[in-house]
Protein backbone atom coordinates (compact mmCIF):
# COMPACT_ATOMS: atom_id res chain seq x y z
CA UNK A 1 -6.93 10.13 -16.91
CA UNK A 2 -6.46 7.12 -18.94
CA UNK A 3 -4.10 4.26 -17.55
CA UNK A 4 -3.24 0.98 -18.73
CA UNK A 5 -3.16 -2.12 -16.36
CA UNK A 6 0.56 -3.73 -16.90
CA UNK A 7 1.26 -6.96 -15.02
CA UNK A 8 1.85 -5.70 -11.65
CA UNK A 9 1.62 -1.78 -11.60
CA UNK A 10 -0.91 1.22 -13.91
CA UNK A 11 0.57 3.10 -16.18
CA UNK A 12 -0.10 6.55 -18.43
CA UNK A 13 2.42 8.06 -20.13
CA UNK A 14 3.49 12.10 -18.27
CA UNK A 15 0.98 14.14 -18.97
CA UNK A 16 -0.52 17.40 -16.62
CA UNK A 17 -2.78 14.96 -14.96
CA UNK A 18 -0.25 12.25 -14.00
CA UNK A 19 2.59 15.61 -13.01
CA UNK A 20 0.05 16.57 -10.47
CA UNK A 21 -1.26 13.56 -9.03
CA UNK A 22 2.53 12.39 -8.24
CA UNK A 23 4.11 16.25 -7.45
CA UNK A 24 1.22 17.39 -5.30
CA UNK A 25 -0.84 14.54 -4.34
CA UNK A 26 2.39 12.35 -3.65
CA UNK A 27 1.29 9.03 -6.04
CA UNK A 28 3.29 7.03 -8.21
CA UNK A 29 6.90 7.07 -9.74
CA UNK A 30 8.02 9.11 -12.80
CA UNK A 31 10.05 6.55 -14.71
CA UNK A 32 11.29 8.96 -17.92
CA UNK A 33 7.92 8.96 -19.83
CA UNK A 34 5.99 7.42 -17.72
CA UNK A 35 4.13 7.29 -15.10
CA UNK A 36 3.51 4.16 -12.82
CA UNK A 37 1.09 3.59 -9.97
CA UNK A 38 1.25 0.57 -7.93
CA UNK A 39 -2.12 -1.74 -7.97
CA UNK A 40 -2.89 -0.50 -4.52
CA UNK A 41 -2.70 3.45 -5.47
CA UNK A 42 -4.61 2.90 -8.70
CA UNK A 43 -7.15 1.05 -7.05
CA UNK A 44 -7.48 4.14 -4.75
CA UNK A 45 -7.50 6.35 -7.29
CA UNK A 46 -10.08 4.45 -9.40
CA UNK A 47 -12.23 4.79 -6.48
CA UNK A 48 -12.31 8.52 -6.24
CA UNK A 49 -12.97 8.70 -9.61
CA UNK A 50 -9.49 10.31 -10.70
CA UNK A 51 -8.33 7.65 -12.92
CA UNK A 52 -9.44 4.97 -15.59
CA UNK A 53 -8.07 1.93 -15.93
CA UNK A 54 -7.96 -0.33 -18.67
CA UNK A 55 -6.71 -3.78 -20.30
CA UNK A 56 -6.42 -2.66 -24.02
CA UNK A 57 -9.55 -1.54 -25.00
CA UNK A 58 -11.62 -2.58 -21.77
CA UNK A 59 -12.33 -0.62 -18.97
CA UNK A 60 -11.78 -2.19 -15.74
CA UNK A 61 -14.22 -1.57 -13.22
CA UNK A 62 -13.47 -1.17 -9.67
CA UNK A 63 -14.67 -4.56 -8.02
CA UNK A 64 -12.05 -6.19 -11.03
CA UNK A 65 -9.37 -4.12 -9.17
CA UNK A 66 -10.45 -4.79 -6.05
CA UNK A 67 -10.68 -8.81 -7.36
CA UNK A 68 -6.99 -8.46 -9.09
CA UNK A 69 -5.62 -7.06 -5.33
CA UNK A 70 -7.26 -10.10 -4.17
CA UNK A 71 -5.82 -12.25 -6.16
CA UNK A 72 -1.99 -10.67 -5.59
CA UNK A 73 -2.68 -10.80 -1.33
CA UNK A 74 -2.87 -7.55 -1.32
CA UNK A 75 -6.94 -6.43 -0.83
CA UNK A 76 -6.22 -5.81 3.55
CA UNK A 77 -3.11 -3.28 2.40
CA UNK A 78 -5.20 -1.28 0.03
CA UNK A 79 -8.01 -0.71 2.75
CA UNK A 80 -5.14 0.03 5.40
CA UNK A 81 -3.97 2.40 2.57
CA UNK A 82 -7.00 3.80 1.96
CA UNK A 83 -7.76 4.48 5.13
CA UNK A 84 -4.82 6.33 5.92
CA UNK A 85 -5.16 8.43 2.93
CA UNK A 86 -8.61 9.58 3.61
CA UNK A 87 -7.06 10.57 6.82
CA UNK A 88 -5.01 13.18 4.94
CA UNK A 89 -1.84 11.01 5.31
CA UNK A 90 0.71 10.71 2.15
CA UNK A 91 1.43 7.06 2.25
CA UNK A 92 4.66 5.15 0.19
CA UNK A 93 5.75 2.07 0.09
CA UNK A 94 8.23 0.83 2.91
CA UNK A 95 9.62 -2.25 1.10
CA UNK A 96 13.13 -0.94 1.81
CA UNK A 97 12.42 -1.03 5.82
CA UNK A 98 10.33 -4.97 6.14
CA UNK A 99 7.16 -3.18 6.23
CA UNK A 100 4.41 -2.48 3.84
CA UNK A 101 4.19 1.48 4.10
CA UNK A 102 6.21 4.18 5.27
CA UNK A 103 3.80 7.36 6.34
CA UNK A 104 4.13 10.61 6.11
CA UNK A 105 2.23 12.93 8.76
CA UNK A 106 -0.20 15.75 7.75
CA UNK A 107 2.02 18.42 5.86
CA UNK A 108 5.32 16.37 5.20
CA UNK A 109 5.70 14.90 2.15
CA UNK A 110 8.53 12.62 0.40
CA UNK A 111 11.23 15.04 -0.33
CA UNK A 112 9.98 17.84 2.13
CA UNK A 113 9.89 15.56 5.31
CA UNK A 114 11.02 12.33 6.71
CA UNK A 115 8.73 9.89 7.20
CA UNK A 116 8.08 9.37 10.69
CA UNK A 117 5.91 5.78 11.07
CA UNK A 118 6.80 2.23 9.12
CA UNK A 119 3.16 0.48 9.11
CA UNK A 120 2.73 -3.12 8.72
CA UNK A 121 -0.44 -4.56 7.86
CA UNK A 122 -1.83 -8.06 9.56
CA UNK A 123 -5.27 -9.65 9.75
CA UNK A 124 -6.72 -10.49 12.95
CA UNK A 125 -6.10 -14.20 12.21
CA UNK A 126 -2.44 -14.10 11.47
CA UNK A 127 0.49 -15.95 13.68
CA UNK A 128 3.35 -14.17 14.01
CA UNK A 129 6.26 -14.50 16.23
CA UNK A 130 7.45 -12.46 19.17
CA UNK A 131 10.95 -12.47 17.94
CA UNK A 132 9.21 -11.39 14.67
CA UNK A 133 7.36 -8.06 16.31
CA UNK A 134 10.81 -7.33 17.78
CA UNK A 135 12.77 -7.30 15.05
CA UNK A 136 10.39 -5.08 12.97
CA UNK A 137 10.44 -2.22 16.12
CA UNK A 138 15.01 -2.18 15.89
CA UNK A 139 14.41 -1.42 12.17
CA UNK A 140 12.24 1.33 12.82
CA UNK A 141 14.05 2.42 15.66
CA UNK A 142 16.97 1.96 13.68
CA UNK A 143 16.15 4.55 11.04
CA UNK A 144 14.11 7.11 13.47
CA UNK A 145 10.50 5.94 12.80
CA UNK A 146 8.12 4.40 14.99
CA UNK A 147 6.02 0.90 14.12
CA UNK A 148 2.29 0.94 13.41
CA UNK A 149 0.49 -2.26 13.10
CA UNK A 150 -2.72 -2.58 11.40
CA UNK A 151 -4.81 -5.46 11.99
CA UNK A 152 -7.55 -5.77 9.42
CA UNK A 153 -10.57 -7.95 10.76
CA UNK A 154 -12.82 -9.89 8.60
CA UNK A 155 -15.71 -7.02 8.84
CA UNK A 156 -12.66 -4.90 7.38
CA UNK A 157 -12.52 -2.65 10.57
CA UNK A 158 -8.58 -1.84 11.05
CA UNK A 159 -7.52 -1.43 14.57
CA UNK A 160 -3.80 0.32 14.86
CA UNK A 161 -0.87 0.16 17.41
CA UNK A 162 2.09 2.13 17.72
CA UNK A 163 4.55 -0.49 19.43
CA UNK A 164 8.25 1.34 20.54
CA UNK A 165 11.35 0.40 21.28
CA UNK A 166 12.18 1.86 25.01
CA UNK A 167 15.30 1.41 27.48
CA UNK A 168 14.43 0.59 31.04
């Protein structure tokens, strides 16, 4: 399928492709007439060969991707993502809760299931405070989920934690 590389997100207009990568493989938005993949899920998608991108009339390659989620900070989300999805896990965004994912387990899916982890994505070498941890586990607690934190190291191995909330 043919996409087109728009500032900040992929885009094809709805077609039978783009219907069935976003009603049965869970990616993208429908916005009217067209269909819009984040960099991260187009990247992903690149990979596996079920896309094309391109800037006008040049194909992008996947290492320019891979260099453009570099250059937006966002290369150690995309290798969280794609690990999850190779996992078999349907993976959105979780802007709305402070994290960078909301996941779906095996067999859910956005509109037939609630999510049931927020993940947020750190590398080994980031400083973050306690307070900061805390706050991130009420929100998930908050709205029923529980917090995954995925720390990418500089080999690109991810390491996850599931960190609760819990009354003594």
């Amino acid at each position: 399928m043919r996409c087109q590389l728009i500032r900040d997100s992929v885009v094809s207009d709805v077609n039978p492709r783009a219907l069935r990568l976003h009603n049965k493989s869970h990616y993208g938005i429908l916005d009217g007439n067209t269909f819009k993949l984040s960099l991260i899920e187009a990247t992903y998608l690149l990979e596996n060969k079920r896309i094309n991108v391109y800037r006008g009339n040049e194909k992008i390659s996947l290492e320019e991707m891979k260099n453009i989620l570099r250059r937006h900070n966002l290369y150690q989300k995309y290798l969280v993502f794609r690990d999850l999805r190779n996992r078999g896990y349907i993976v959105k965004t979780g802007l709305k809760y402070g994290s960078e994912f909301r996941l779906y387990e095996r067999g859910k899916a956005p509109g037939k299931g609630h999510s049931k982890y927020l993940v947020r994505v750190v590398t080994e070498d980031d400083i973050f405070n306690v307070k900061d941890i805390v706050s991130q586990v009420r929100v998930a607690h908050s709205v029923r989920k529980k917090l995954i934190m995925a720390v990418v190291d500089e080999e690109e191995d991810i390491s996850y934690y599931k960190i609760e909330w819990i009354r003594p």
